[in-house]
PDB file of N, CA and C in Angstrom:
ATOM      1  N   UNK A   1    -136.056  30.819  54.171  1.00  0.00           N
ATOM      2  CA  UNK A   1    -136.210  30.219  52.858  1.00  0.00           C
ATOM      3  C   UNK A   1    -137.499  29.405  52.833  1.00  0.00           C
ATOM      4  N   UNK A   2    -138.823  29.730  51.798  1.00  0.00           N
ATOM      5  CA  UNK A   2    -139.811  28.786  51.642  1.00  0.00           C
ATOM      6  C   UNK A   2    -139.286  27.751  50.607  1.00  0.00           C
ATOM      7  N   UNK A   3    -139.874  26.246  51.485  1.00  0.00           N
ATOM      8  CA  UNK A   3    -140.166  25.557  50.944  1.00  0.00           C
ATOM      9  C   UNK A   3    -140.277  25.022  49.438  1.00  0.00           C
ATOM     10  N   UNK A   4    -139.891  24.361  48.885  1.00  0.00           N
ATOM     11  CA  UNK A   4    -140.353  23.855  47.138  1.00  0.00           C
ATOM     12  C   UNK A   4    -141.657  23.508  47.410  1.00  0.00           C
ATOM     13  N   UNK A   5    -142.433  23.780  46.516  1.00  0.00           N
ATOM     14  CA  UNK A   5    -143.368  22.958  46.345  1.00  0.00           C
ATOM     15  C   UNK A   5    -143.701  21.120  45.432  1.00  0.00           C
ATOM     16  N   UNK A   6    -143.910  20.517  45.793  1.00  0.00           N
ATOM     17  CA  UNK A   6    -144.297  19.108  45.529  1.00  0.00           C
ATOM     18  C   UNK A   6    -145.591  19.280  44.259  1.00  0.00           C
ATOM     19  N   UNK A   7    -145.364  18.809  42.930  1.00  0.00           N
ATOM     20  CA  UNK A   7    -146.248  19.181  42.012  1.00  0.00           C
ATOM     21  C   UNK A   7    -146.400  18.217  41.433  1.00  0.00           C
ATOM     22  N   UNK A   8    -145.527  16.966  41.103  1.00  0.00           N
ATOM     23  CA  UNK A   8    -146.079  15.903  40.560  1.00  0.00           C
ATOM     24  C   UNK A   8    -146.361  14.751  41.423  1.00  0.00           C
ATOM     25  N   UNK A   9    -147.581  13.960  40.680  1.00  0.00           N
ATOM     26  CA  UNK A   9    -148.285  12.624  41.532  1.00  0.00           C
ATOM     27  C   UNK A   9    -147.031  11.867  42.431  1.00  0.00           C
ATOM     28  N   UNK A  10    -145.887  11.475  41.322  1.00  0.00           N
ATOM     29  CA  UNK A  10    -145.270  10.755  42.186  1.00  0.00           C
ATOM     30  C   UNK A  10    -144.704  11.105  43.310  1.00  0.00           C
ATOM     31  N   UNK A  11    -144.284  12.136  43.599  1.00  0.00           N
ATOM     32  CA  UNK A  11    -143.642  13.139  44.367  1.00  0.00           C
ATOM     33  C   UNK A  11    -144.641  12.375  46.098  1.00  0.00           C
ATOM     34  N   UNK A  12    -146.006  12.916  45.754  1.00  0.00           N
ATOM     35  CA  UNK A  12    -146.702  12.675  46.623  1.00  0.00           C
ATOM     36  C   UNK A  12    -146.596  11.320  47.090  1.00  0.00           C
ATOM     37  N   UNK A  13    -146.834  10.465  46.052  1.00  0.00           N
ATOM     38  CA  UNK A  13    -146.891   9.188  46.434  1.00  0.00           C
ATOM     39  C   UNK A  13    -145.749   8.941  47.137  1.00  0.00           C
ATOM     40  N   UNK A  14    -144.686   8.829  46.969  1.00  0.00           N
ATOM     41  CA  UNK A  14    -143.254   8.722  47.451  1.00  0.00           C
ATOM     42  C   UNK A  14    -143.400   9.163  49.217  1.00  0.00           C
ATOM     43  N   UNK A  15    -143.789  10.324  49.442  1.00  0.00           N
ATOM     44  CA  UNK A  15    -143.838  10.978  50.139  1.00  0.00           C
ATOM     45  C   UNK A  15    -144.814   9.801  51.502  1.00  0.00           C
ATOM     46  N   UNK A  16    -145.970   9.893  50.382  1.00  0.00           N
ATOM     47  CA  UNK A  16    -146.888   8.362  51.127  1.00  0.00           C
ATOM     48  C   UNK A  16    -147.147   7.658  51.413  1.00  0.00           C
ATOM     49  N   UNK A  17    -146.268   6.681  50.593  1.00  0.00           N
ATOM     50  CA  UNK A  17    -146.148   5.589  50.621  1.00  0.00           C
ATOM     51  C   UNK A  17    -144.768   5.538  51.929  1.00  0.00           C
ATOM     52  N   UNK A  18    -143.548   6.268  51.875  1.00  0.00           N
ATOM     53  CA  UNK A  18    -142.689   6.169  53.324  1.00  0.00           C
ATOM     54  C   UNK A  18    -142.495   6.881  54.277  1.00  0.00           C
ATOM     55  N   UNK A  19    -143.500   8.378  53.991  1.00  0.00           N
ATOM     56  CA  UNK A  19    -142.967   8.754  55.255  1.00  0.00           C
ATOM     57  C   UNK A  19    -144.376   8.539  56.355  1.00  0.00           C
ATOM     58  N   UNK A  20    -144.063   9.154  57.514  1.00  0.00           N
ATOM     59  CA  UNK A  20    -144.167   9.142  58.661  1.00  0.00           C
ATOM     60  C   UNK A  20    -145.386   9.790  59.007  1.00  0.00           C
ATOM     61  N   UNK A  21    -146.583   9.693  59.724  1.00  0.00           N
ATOM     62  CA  UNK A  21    -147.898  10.196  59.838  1.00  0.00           C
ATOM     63  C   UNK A  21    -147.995  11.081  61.229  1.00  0.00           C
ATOM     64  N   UNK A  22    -148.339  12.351  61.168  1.00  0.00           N
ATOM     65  CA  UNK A  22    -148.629  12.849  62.841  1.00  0.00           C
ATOM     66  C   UNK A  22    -150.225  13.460  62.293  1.00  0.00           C
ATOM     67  N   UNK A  23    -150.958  13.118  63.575  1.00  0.00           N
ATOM     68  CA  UNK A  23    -152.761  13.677  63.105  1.00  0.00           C
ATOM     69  C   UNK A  23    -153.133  14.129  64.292  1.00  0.00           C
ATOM     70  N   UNK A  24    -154.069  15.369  63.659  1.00  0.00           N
ATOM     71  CA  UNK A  24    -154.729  16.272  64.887  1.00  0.00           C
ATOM     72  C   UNK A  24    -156.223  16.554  63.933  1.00  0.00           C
ATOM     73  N   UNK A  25    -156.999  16.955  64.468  1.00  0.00           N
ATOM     74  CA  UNK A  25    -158.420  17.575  64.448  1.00  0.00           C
ATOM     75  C   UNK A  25    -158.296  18.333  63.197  1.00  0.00           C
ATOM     76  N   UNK A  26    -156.870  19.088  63.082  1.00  0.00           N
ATOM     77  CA  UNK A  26    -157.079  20.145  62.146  1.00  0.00           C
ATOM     78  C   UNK A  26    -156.422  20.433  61.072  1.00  0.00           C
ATOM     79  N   UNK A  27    -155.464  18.934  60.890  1.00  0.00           N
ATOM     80  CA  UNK A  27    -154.786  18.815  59.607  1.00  0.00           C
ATOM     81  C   UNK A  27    -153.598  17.537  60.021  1.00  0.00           C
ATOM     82  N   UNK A  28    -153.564  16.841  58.630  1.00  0.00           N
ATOM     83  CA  UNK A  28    -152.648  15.547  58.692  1.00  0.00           C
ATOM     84  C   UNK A  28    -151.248  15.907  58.040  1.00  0.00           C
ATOM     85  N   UNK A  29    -150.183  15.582  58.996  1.00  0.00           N
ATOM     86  CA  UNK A  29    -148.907  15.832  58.165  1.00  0.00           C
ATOM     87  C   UNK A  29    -148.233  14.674  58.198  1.00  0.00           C
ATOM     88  N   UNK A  30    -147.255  14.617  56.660  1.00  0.00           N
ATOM     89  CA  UNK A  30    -146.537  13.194  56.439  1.00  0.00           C
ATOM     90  C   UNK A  30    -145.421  13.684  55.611  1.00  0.00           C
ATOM     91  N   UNK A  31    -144.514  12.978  56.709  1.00  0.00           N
ATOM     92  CA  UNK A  31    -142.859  13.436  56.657  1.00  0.00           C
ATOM     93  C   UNK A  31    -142.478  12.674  56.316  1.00  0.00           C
ATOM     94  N   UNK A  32    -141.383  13.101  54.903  1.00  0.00           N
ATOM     95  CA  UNK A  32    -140.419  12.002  54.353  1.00  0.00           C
ATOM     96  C   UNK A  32    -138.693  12.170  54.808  1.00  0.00           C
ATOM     97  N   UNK A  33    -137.449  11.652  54.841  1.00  0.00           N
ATOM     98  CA  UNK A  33    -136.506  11.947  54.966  1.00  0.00           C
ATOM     99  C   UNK A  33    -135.802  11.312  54.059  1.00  0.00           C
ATOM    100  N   UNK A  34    -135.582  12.003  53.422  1.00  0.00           N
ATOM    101  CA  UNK A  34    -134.654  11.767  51.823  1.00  0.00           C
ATOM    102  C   UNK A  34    -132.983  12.006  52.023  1.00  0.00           C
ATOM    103  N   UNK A  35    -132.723  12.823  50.913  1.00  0.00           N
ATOM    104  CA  UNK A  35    -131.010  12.802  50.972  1.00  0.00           C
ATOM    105  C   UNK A  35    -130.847  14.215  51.723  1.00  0.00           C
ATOM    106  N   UNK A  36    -130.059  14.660  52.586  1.00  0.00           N
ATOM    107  CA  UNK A  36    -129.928  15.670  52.901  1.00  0.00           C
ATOM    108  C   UNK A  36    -129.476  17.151  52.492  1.00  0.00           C
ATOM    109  N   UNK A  37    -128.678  16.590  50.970  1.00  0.00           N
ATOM    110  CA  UNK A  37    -128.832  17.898  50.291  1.00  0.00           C
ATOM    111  C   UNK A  37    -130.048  18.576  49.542  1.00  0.00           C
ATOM    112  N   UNK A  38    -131.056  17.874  49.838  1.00  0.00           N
ATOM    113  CA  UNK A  38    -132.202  18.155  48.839  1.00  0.00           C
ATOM    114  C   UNK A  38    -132.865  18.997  49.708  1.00  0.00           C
ATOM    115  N   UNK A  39    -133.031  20.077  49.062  1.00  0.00           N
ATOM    116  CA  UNK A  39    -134.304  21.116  49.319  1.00  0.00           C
ATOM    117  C   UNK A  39    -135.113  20.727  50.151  1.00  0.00           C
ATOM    118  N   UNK A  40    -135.798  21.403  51.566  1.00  0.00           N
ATOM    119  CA  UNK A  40    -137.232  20.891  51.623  1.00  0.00           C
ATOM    120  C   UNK A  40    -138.185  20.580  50.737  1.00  0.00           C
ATOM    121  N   UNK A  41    -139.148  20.445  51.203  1.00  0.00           N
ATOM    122  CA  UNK A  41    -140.154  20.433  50.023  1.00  0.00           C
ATOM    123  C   UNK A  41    -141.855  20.270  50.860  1.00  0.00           C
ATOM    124  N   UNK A  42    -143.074  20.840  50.446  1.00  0.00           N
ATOM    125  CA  UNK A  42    -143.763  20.440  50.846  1.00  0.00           C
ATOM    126  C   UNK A  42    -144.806  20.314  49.685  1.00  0.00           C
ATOM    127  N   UNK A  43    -146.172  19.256  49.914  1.00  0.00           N
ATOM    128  CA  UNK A  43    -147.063  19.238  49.213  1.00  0.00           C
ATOM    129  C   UNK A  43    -148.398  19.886  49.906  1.00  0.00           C
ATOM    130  N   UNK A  44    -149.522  20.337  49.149  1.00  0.00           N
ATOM    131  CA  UNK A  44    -150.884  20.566  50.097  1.00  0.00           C
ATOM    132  C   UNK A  44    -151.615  19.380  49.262  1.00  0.00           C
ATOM    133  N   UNK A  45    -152.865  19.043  50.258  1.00  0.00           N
ATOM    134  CA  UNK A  45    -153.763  18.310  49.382  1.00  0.00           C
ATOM    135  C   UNK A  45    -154.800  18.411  50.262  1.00  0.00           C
ATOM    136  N   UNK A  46    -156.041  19.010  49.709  1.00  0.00           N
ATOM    137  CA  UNK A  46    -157.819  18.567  50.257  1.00  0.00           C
ATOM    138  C   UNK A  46    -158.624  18.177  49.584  1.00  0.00           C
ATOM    139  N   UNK A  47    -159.311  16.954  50.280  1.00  0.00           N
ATOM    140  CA  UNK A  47    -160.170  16.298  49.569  1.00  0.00           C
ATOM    141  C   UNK A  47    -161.399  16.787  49.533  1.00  0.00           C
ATOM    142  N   UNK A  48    -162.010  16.046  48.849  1.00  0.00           N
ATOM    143  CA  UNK A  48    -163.675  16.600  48.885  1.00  0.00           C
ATOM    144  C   UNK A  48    -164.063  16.653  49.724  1.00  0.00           C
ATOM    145  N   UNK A  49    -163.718  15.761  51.023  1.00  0.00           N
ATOM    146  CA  UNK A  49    -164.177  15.989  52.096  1.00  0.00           C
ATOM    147  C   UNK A  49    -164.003  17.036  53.130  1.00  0.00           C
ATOM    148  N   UNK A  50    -163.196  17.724  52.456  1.00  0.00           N
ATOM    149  CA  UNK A  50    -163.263  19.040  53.003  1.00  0.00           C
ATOM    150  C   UNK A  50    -164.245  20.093  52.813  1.00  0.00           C
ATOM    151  N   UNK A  51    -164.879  19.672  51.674  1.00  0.00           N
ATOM    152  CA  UNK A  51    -166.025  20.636  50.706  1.00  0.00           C
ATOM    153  C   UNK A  51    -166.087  21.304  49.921  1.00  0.00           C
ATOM    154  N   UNK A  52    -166.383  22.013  49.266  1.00  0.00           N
ATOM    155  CA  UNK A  52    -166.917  22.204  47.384  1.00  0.00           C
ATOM    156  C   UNK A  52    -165.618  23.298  47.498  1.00  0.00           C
ATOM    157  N   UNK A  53    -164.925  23.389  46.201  1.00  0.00           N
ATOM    158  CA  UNK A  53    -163.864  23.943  45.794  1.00  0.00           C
ATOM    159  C   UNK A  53    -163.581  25.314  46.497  1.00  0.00           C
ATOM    160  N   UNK A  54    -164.138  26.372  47.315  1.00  0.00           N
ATOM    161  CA  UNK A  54    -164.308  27.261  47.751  1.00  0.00           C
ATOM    162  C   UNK A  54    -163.443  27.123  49.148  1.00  0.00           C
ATOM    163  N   UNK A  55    -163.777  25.930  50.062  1.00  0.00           N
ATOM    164  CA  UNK A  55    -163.248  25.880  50.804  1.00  0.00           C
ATOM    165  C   UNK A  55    -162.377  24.892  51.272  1.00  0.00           C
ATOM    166  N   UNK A  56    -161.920  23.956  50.225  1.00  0.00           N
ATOM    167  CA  UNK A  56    -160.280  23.197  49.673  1.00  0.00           C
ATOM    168  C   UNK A  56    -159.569  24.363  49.276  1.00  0.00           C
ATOM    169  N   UNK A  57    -160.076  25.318  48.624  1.00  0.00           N
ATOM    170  CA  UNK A  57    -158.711  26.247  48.390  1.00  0.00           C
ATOM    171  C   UNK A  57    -158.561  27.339  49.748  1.00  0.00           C
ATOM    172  N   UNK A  58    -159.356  27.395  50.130  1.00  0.00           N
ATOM    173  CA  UNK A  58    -159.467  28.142  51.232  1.00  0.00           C
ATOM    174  C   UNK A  58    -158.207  27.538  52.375  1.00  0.00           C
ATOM    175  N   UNK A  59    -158.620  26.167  52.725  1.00  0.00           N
ATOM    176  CA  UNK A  59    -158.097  25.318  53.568  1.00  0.00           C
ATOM    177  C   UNK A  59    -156.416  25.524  52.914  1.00  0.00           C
ATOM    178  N   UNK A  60    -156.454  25.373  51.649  1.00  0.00           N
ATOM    179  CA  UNK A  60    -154.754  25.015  51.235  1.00  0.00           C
ATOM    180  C   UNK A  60    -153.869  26.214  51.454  1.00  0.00           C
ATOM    181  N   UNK A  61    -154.623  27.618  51.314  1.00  0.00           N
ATOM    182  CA  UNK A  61    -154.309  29.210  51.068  1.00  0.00           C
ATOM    183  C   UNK A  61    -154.123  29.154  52.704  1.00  0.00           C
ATOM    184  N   UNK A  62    -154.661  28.467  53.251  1.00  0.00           N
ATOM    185  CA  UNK A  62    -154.355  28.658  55.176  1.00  0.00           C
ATOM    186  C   UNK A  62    -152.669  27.906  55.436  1.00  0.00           C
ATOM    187  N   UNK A  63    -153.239  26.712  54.723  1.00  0.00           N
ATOM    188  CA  UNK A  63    -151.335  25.879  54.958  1.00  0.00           C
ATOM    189  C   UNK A  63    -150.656  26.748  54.345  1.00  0.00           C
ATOM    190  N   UNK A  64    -150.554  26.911  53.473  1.00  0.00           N
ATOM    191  CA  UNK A  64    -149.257  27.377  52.449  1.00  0.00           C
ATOM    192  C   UNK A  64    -148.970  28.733  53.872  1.00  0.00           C
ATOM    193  N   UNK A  65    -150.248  29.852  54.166  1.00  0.00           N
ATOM    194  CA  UNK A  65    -149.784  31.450  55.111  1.00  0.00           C
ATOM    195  C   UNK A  65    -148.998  30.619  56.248  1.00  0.00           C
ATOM    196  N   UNK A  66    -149.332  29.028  56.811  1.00  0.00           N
ATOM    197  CA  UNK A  66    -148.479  28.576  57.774  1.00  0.00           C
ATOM    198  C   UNK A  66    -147.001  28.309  57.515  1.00  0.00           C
ATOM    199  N   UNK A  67    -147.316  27.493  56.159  1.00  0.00           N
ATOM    200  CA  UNK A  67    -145.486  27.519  55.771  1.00  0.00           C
ATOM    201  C   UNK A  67    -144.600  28.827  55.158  1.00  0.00           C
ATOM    202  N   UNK A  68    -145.251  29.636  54.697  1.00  0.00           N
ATOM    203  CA  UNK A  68    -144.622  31.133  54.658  1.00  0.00           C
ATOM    204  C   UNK A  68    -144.077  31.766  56.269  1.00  0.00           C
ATOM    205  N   UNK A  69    -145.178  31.186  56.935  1.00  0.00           N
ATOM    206  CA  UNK A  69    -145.155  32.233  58.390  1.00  0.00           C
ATOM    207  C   UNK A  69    -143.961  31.430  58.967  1.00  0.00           C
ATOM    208  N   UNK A  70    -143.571  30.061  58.828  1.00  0.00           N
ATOM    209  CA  UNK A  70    -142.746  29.089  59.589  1.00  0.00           C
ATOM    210  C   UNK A  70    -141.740  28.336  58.998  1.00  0.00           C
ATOM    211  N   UNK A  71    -141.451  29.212  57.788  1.00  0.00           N
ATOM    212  CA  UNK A  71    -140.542  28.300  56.774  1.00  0.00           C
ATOM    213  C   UNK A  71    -139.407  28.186  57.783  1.00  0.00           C
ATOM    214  N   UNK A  72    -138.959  28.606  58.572  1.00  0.00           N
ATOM    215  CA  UNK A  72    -137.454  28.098  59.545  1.00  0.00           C
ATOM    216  C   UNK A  72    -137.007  26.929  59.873  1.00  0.00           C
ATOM    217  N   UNK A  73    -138.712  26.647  60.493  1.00  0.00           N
ATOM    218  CA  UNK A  73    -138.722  24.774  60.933  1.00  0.00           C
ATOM    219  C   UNK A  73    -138.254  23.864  59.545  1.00  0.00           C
ATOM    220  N   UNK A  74    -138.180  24.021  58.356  1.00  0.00           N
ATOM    221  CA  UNK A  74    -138.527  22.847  57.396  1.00  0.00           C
ATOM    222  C   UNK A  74    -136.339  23.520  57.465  1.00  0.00           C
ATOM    223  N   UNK A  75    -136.136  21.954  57.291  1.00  0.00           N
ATOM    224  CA  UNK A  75    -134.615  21.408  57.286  1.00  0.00           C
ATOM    225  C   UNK A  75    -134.606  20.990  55.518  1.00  0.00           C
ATOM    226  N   UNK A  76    -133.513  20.900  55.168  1.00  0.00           N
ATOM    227  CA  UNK A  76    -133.100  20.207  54.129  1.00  0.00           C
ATOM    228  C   UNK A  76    -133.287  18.691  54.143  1.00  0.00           C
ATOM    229  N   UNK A  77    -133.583  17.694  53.358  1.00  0.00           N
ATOM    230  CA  UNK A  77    -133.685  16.714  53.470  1.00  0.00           C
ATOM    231  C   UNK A  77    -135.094  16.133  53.449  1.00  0.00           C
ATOM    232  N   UNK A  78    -136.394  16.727  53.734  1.00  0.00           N
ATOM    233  CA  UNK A  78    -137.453  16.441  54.368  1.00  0.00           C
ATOM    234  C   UNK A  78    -138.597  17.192  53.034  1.00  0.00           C
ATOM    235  N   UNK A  79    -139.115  16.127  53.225  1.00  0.00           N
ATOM    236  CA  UNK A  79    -140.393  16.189  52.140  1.00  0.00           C
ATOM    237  C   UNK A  79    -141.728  16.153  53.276  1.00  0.00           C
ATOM    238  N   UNK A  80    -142.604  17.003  52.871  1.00  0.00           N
ATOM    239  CA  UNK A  80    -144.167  16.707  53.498  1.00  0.00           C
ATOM    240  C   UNK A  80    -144.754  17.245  53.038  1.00  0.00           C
ATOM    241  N   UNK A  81    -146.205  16.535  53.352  1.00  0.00           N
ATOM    242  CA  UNK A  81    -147.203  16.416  52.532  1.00  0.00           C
ATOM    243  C   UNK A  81    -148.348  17.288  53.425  1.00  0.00           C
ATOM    244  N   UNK A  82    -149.077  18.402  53.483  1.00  0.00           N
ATOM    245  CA  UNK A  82    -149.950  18.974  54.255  1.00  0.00           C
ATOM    246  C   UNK A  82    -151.066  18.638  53.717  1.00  0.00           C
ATOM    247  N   UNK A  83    -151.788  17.550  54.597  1.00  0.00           N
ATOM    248  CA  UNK A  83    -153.516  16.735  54.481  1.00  0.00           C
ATOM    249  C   UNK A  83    -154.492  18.056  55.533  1.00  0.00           C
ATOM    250  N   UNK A  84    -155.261  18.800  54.237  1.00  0.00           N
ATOM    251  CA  UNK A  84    -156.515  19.794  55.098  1.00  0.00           C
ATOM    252  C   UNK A  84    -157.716  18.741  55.797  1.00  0.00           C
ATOM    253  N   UNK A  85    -158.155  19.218  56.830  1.00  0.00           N
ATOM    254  CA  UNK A  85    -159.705  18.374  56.748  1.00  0.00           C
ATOM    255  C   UNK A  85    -160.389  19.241  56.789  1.00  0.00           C
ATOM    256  N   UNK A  86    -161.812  18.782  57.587  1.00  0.00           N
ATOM    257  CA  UNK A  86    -162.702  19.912  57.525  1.00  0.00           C
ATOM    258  C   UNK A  86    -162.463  21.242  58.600  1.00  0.00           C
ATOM    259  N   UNK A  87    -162.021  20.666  59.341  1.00  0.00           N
ATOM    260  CA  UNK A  87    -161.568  21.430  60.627  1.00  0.00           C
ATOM    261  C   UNK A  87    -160.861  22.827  60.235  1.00  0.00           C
ATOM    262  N   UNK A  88    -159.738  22.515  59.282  1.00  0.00           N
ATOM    263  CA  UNK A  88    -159.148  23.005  58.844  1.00  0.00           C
ATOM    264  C   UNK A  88    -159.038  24.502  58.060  1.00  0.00           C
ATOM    265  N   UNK A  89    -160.498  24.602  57.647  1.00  0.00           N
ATOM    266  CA  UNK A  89    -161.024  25.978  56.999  1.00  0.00           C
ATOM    267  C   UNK A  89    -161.811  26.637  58.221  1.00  0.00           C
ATOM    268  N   UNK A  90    -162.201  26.185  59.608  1.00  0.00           N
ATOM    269  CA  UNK A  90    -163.426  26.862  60.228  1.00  0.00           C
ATOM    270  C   UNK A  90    -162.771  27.368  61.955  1.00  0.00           C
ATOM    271  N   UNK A  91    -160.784  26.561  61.850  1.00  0.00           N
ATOM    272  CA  UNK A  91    -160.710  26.738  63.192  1.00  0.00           C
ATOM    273  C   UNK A  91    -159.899  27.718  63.596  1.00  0.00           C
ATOM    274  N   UNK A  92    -159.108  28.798  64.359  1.00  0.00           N
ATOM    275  CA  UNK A  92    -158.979  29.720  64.803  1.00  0.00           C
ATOM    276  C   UNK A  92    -157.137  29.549  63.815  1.00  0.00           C
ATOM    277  N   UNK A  93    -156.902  30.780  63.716  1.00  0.00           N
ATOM    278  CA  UNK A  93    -155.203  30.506  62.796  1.00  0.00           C
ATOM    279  C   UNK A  93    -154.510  30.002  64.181  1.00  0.00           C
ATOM    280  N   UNK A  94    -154.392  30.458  64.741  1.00  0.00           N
ATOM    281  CA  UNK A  94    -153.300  30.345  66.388  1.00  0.00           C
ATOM    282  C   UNK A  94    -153.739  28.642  66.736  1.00  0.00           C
ATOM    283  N   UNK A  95    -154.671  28.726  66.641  1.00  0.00           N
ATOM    284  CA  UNK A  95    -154.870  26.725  66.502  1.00  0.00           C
ATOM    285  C   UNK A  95    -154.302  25.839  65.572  1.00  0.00           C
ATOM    286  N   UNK A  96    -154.613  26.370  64.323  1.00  0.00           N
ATOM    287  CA  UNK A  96    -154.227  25.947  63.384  1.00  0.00           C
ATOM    288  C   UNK A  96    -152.752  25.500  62.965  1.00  0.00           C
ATOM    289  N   UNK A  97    -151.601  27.025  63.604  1.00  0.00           N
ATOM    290  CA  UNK A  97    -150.642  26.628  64.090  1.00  0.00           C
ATOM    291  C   UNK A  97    -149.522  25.860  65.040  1.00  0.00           C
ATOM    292  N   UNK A  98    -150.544  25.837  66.180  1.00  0.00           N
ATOM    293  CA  UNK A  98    -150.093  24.972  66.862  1.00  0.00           C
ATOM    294  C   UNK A  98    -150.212  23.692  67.039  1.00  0.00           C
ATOM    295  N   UNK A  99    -150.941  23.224  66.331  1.00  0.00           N
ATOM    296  CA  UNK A  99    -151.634  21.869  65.668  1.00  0.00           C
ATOM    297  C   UNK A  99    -150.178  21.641  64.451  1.00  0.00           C
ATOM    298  N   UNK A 100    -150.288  22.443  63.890  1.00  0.00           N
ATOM    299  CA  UNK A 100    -149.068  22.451  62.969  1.00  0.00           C
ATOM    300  C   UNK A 100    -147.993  22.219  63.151  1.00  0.00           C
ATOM    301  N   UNK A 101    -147.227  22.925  64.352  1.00  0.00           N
ATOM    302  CA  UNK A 101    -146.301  22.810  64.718  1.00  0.00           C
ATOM    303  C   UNK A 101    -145.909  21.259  65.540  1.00  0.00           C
ATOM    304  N   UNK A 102    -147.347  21.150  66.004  1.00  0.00           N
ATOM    305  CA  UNK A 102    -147.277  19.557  67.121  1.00  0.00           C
ATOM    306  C   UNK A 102    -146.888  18.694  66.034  1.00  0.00           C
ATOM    307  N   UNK A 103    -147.775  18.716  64.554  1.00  0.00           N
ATOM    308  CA  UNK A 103    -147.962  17.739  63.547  1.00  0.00           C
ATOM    309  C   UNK A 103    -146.319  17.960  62.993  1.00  0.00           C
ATOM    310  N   UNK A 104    -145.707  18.673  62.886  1.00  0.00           N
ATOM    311  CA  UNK A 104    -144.608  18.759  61.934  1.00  0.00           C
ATOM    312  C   UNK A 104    -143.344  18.543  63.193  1.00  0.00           C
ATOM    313  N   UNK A 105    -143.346  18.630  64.062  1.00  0.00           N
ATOM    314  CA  UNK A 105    -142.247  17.575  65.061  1.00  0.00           C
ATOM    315  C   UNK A 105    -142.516  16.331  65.087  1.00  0.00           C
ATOM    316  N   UNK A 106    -143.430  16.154  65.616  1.00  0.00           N
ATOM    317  CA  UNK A 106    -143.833  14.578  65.602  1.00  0.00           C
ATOM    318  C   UNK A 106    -143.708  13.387  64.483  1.00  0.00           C
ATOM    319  N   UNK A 107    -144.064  13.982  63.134  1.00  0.00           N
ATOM    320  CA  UNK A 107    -143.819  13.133  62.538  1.00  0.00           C
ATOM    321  C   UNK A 107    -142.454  13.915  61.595  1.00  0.00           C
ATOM    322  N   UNK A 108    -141.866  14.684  61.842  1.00  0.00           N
ATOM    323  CA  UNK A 108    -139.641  14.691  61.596  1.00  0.00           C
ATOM    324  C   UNK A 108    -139.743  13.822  62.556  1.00  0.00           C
ATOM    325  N   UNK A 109    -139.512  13.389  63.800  1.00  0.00           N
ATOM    326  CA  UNK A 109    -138.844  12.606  64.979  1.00  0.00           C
ATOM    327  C   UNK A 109    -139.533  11.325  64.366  1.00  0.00           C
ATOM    328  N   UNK A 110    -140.710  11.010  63.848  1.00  0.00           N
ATOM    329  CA  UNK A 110    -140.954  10.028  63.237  1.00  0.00           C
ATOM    330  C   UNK A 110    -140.073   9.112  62.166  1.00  0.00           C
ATOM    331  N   UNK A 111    -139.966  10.488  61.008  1.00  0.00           N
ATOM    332  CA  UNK A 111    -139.212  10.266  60.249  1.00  0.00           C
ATOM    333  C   UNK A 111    -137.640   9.385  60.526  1.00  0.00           C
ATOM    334  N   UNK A 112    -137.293  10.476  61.699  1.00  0.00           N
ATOM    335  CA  UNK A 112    -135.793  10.219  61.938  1.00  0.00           C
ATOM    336  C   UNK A 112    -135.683   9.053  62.629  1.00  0.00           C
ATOM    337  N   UNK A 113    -136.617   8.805  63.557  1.00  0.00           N
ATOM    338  CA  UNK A 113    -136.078   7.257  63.651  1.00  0.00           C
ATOM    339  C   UNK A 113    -136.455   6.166  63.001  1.00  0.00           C
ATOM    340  N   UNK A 114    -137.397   6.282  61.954  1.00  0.00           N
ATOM    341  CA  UNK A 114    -137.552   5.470  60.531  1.00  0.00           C
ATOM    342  C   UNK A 114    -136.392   4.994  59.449  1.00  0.00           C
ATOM    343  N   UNK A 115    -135.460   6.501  59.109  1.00  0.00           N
ATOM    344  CA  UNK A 115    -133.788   6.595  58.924  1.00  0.00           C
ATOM    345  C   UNK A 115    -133.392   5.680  59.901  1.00  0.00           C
ATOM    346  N   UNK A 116    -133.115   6.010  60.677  1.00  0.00           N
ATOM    347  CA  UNK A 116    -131.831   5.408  61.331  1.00  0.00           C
ATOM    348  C   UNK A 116    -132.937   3.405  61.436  1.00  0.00           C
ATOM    349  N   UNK A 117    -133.770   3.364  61.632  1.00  0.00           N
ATOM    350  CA  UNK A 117    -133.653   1.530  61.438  1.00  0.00           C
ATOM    351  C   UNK A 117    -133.715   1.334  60.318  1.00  0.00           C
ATOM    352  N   UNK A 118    -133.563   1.806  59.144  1.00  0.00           N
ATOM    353  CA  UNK A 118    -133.154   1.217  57.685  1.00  0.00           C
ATOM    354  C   UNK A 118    -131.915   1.387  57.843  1.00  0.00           C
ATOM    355  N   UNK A 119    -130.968   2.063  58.515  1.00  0.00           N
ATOM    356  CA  UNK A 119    -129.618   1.670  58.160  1.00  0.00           C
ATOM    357  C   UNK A 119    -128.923   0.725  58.850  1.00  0.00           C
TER     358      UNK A 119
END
């Protein structure tokens, strides 16, 4: 099952303002843990600093083939936000993924023990 996609501002913000940060060379991920019946969900976002519109969409068209290729990992409950950088449009896919995969454990286990000290 893919992912929802994340389409409005607040969505993101929400997402930003509590969840959880994991960073590599080749993309920033930030995990939220919400209610557990709720859908995954993910957002993309590249900034300019990624570079002129050609290769922000480029960069986002790379996340999204990762969350198609890996929709298994995303649980119910969990919102994230996929941050491109520059790295991100120029570095090998098999990198890209495994960067991915490091970034999207690290910050769920983030998440989850963020949950459990609010309760």
């Amino acid at each position: 099952m893919v992912p929802a996609v994340l389409k409005r501002r607040s969505q993101f913000l929400e997402v930003g303002k509590f969840g959880s940060r994991a960073k590599t060379n080749t993309l920033v991920t930030i995990c939220f843990r919400g209610e557990a019946a709720s859908p995954p969900m993910v957002g993309y976002t590249a900034s300019v600093k990624v570079g002129g519109a050609v290769e922000r969409n480029r960069a986002k068209r790379r996340l999204r083939a990762l969350v198609r290729e890996l929709s298994q990992e995303f649980t119910q409950g969990y919102s994230f936000v996929l941050i491109a950088t520059p790295d991100t449009v120029v570095c090998d896919f098999s990198r890209l993924r495994a960067d991915f995969m490091y970034c999207l454990r690290k910050s769920k286990s983030r998440a989850d023990d963020a949950k459990r000290d609010q309760c």
